[in-house]
Protein backbone atom coordinates (compact mmCIF):
# COMPACT_ATOMS: atom_id res chain seq x y z
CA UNK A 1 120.98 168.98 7.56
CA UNK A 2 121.82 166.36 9.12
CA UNK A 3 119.95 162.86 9.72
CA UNK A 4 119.84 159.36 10.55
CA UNK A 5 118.18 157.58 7.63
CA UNK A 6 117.97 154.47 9.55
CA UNK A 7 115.74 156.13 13.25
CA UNK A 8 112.91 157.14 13.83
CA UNK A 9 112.35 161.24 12.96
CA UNK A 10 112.48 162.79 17.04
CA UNK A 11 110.11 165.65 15.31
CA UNK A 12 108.16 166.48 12.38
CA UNK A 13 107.42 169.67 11.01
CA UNK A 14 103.60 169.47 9.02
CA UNK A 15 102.68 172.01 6.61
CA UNK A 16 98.90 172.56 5.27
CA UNK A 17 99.51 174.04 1.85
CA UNK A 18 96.48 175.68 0.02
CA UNK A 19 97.82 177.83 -3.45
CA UNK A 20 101.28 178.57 -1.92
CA UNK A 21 103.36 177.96 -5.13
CA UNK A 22 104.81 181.64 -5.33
CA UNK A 23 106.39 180.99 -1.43
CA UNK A 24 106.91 177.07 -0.80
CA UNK A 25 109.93 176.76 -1.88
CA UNK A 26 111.00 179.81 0.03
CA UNK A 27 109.57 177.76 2.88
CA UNK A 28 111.42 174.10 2.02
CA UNK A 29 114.24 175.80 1.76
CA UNK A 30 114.58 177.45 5.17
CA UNK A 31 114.02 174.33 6.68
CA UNK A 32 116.63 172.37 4.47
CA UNK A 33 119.01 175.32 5.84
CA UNK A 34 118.57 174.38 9.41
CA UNK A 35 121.42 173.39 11.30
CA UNK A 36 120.65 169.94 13.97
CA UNK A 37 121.39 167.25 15.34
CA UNK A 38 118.06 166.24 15.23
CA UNK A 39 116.02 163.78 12.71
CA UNK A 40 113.27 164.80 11.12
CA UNK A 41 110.57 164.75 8.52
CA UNK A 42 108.66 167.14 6.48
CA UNK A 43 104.77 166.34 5.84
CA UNK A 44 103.38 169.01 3.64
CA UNK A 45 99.29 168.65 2.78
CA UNK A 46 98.21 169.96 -0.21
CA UNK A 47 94.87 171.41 0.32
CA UNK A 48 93.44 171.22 -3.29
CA UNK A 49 95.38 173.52 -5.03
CA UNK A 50 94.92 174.72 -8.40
CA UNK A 51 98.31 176.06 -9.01
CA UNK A 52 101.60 174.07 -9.04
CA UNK A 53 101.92 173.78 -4.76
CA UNK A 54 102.11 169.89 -5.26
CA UNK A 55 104.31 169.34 -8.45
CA UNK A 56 106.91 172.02 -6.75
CA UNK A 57 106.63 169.99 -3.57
CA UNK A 58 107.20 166.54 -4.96
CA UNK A 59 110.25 167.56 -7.38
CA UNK A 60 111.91 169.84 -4.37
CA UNK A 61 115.47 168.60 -3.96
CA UNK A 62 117.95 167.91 -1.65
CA UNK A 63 115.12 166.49 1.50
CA UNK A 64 112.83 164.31 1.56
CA UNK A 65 109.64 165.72 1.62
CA UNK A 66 106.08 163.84 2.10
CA UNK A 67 103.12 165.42 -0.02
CA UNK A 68 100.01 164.87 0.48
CA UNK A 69 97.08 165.59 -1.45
CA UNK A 70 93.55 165.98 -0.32
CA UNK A 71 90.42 167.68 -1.66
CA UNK A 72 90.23 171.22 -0.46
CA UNK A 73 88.29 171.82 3.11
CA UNK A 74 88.27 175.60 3.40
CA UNK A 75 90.47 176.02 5.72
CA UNK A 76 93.96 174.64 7.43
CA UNK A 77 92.75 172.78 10.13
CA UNK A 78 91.73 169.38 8.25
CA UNK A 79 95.23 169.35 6.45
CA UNK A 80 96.92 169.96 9.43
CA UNK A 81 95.23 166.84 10.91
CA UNK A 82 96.06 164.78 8.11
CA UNK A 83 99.58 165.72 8.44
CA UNK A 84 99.33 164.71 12.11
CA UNK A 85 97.97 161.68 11.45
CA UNK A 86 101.02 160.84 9.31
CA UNK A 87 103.21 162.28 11.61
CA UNK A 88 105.79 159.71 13.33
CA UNK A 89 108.14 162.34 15.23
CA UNK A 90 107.45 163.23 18.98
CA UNK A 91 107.21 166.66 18.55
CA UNK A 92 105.34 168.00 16.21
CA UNK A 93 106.28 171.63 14.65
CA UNK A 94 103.46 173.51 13.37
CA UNK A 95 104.06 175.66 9.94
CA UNK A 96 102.71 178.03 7.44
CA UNK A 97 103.47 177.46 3.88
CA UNK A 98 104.53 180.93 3.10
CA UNK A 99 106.49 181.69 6.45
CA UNK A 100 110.50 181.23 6.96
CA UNK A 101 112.31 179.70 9.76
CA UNK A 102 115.26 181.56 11.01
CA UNK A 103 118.35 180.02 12.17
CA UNK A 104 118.25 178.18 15.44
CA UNK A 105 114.35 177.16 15.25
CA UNK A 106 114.71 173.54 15.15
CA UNK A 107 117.45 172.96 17.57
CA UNK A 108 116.88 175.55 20.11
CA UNK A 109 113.08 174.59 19.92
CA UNK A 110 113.71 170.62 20.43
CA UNK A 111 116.64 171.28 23.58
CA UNK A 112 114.29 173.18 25.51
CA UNK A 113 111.56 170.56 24.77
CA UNK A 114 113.92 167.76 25.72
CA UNK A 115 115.21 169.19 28.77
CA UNK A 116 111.41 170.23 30.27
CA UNK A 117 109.48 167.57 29.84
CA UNK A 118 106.62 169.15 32.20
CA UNK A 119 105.98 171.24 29.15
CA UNK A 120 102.90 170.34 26.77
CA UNK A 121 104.36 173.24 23.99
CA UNK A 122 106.76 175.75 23.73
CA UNK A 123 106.63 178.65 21.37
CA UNK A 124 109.19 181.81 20.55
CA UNK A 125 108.90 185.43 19.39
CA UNK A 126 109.32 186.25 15.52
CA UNK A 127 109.75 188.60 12.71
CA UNK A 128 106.85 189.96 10.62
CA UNK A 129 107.54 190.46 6.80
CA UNK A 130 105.46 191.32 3.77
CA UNK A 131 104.33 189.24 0.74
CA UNK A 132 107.78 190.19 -1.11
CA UNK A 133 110.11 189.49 2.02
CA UNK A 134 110.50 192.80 3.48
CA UNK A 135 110.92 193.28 7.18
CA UNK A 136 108.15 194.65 9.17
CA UNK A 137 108.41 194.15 12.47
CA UNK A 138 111.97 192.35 13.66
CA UNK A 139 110.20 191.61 17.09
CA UNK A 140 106.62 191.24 16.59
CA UNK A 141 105.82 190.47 20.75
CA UNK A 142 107.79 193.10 21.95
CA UNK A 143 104.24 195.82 22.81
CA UNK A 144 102.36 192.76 23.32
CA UNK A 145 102.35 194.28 27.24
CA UNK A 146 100.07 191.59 28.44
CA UNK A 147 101.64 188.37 27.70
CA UNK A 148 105.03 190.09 28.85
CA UNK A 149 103.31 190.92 32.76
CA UNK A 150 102.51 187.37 33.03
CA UNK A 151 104.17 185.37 36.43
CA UNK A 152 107.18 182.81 34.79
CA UNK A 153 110.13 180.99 35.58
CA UNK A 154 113.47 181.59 34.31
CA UNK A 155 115.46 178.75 32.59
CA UNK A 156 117.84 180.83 30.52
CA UNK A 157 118.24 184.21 29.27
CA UNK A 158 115.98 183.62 26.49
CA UNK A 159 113.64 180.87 28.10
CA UNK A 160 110.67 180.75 30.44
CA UNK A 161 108.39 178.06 31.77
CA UNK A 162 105.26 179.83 31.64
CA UNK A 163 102.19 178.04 34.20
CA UNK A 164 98.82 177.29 31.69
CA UNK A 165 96.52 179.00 34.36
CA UNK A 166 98.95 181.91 33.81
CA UNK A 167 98.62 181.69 29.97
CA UNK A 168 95.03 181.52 30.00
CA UNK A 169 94.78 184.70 31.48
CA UNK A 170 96.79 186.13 29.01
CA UNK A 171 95.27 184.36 25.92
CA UNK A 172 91.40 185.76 27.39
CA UNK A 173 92.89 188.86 26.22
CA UNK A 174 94.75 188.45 23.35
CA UNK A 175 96.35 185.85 20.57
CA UNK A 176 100.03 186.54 20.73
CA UNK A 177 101.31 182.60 20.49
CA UNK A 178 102.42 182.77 16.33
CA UNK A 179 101.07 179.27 14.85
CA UNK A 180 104.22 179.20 13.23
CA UNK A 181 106.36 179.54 16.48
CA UNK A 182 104.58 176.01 18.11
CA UNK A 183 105.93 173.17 18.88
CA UNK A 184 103.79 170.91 20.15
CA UNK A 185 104.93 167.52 22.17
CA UNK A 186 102.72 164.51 20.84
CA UNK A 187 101.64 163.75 24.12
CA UNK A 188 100.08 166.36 24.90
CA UNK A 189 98.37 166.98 21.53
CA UNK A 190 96.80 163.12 21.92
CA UNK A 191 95.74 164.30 25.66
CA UNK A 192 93.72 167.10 24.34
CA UNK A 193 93.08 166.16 20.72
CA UNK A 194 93.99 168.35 17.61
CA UNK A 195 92.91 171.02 15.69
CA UNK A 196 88.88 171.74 15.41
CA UNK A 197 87.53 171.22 11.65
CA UNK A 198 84.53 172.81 12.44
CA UNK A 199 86.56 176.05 12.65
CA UNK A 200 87.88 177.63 9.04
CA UNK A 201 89.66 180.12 11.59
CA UNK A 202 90.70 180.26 14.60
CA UNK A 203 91.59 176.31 15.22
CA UNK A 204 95.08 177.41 16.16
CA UNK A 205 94.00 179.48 19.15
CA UNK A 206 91.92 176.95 20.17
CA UNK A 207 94.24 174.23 20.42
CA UNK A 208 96.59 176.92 22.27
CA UNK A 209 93.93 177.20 25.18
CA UNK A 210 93.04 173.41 25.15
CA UNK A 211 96.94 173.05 26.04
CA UNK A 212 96.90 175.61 28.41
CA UNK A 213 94.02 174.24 30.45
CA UNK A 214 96.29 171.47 30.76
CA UNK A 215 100.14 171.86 30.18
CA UNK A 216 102.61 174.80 31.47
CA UNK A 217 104.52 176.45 28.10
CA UNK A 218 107.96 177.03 27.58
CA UNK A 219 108.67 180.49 25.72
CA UNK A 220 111.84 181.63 24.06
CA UNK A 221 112.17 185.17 23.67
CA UNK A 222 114.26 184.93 20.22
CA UNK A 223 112.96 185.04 16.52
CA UNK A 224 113.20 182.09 15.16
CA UNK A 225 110.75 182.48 12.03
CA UNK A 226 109.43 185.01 10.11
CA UNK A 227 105.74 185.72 9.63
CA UNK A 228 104.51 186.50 6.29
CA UNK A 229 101.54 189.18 6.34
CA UNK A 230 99.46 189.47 2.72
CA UNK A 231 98.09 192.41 2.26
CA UNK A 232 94.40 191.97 1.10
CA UNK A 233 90.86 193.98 1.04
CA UNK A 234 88.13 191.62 3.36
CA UNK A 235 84.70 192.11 1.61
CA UNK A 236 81.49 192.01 3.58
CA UNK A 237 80.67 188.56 3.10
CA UNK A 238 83.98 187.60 4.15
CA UNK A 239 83.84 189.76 7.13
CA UNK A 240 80.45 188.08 7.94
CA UNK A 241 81.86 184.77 7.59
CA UNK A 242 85.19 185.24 10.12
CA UNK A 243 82.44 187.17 12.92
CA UNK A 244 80.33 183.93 12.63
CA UNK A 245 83.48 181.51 12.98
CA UNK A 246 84.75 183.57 15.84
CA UNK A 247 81.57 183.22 17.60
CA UNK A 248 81.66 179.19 17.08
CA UNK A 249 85.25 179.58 18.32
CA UNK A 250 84.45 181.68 21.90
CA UNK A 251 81.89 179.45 22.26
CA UNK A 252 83.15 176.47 22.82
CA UNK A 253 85.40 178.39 25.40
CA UNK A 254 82.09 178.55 27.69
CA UNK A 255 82.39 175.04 28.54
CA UNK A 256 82.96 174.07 32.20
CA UNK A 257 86.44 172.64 31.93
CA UNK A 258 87.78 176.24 31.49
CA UNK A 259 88.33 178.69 34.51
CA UNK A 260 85.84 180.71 35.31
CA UNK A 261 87.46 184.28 34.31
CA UNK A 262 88.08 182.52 31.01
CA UNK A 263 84.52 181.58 30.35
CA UNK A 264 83.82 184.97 31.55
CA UNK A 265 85.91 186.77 28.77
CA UNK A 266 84.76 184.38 25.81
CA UNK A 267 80.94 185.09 27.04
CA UNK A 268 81.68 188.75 26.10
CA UNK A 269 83.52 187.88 22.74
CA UNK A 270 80.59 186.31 21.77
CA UNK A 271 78.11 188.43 22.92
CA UNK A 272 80.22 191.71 21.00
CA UNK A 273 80.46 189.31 17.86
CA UNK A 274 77.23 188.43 17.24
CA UNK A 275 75.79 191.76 18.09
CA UNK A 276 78.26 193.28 15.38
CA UNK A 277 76.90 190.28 13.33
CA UNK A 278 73.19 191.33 14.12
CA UNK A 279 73.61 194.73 12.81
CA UNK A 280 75.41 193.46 9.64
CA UNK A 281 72.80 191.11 8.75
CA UNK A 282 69.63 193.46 10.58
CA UNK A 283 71.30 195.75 7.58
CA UNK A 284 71.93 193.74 4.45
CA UNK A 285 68.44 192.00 4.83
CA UNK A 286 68.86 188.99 6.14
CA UNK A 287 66.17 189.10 8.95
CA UNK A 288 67.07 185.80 9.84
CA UNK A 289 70.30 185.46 10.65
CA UNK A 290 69.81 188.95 12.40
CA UNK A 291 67.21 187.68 14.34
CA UNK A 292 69.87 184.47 15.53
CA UNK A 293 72.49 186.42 16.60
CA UNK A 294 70.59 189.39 18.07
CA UNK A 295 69.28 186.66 20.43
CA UNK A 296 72.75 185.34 21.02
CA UNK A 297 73.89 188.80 22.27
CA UNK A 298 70.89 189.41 24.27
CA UNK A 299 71.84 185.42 26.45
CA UNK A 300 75.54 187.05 26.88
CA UNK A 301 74.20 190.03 28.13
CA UNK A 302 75.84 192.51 25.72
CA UNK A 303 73.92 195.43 24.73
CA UNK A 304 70.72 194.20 25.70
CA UNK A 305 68.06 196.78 24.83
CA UNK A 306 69.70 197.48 21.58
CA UNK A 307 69.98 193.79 20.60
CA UNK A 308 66.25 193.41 21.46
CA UNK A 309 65.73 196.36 19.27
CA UNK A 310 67.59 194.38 16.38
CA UNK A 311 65.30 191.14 17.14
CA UNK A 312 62.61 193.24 16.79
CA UNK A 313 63.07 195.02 13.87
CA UNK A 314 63.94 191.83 12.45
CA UNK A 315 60.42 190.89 12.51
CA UNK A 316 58.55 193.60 11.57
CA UNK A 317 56.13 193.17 8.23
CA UNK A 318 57.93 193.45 4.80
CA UNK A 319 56.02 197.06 4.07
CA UNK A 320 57.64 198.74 6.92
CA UNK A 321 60.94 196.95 7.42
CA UNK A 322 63.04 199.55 5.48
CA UNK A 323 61.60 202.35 7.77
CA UNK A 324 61.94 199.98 10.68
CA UNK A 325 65.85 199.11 9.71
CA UNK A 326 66.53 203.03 9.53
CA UNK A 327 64.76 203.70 12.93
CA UNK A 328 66.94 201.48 14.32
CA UNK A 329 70.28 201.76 12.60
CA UNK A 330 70.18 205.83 14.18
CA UNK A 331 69.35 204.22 17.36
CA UNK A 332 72.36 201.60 17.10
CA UNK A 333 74.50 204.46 15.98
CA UNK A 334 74.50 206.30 19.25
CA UNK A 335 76.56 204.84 21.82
């Protein structure tokens, strides 16, 4: 790689690392692999780990690599921020601790950045593999028909300037910007702020929309890193969990600042999240929490008789709550 010991880094790539031992190195090592003519600097943030993510990271050879260690937060938002926070470069690269870069990410990323400075971000298609490096999916945006309809400018065969108004119509629909694709110029991110710890999912999509209320996009249509996708089983509880944080997240979309068709389109995420949320919870017992988000589908105007039916089941007396729950569930069932 190549470097100027003596200058200031022009990016730096920040890594939130939770129990990543088995691909880290994997992950060090396609960056060390990188050809550049850029300087930069590697900020990995161990997020509590109990396995060996910090010794690997401190002994890893051949570049100089910055751990830090914090107590764990639950998620990779608040290690992400401290990484920022330590961050010197202008542009900041945002990275997974178990994905790969391809050849080409860092300089092709960093000339379109330095050549449009109107852009807040840029990000680029990639690969999809599994946990054991297999190829899934050699270009994972290619049926992703909405982002691909949306109006852009040409700068090269691979890149487009893509307007944030234009963006946010695409990203009301659908996620398709890879976390691990982003480059983000420092600017920007201290215009808008960074990632939300109140979110244990989601704070990458909601960063992407903060910059596109504000900042037009550049996107390169090449793979330039590869996506790791665990295979796992969710549990209920888990389930229950990510429905709640998506509903924090599409709420905070409501506020004024954002188009109208935007505030729209979160209104109806959360009003078809917490209703799934009511009937999870109307079903496990939890009266309460059915009650709270039956209510919060009934003010977004999703499903409204059946959410009132939830809200009141959720209050009838303890002796005929089970017959009450299994009245409603055969109502809910019909659609």
């Amino acid at each position: 790689m190549n470097s100027a010991e003596d200058s200031k880094p022009v990016a730096s790539i920040i890594i939130p690392a939770f129990n990543a031992s088995k691909f880290i190195k994997g992950t060090l090592d396609s960056i060390r692999a990188q050809q550049h003519s850029f300087q930069i600097e590697v900020i990995v943030v161990n997020d509590g780990s109990g396995d060996q993510t910090q010794e690997i990271v401190e002994k890893y050879p051949m570049m100089a690599v910055k751990c830090i260690t914090i107590e764990n937060s639950g998620g990779p938002s608040r290690p992400r921020n401290v990484a920022i926070s330590e961050a010197t470069g202008e542009y900041i690269f945002i990275f997974d601790s178990d994905d790969l870069m391809l050849p080409g990410k860092i300089e092709t990323s960093l000339q379109f950045l330095e050549e449009h400075k109107e852009a807040g971000f840029l990000f680029t298609n990639f690969q999809s593999i599994d946990s054991n490096g297999k190829l899934l999916n050699s270009d994972y945006l290619k049926n992703y028909n909405t982002f691909y309809s949306l109006p852009n400018r040409k700068l090269t065969s691979t890149g487009r300037i893509i307007q944030g108004s234009d963006l946010l119509e695409g990203l009301a629909t659908s996620n398709f910007i890879g976390t691990s694709s982003v480059v983000v110029r420092r600017s920007a991110l201290e215009d808008v702020g960074v990632f939300d710890e109140e979110l244990k999912n989601g704070d990458d999509f909601n960063l992407w929309v903060r910059l596109a209320n504000k900042y037009p996009a550049i996107f390169v249509n090449r793979a330039l890193h590869q996506y790791r996708i665990h295979e796992n089983s969710i549990s209920n509880a888990n389930h229950s969990r990510r429905l709640e944080n998506l509903v924090i997240l599409h709420s905070k979309h409501l506020a004024l600042d954002y188009p109208e068709f935007f505030r729209r389109r979160s209104n109806d995420k959360v009003g078809r999240y917490s209703y799934n949320l009511a009937k999870l919870y109307l079903k496990s017992g939890d009266n309460s929490k059915a009650s709270k988000f039956g209510k919060l589908a009934i003010n977004s105007g999703h499903k409204v008789l059946k959410s009132r039916l939830i809200v009141l089941a959720s209050k009838l007396p303890v002796r005929i709550t089970a017959l009450g729950i299994r009245t409603i569930n055969k109502v809910l069932q019909r659609r």
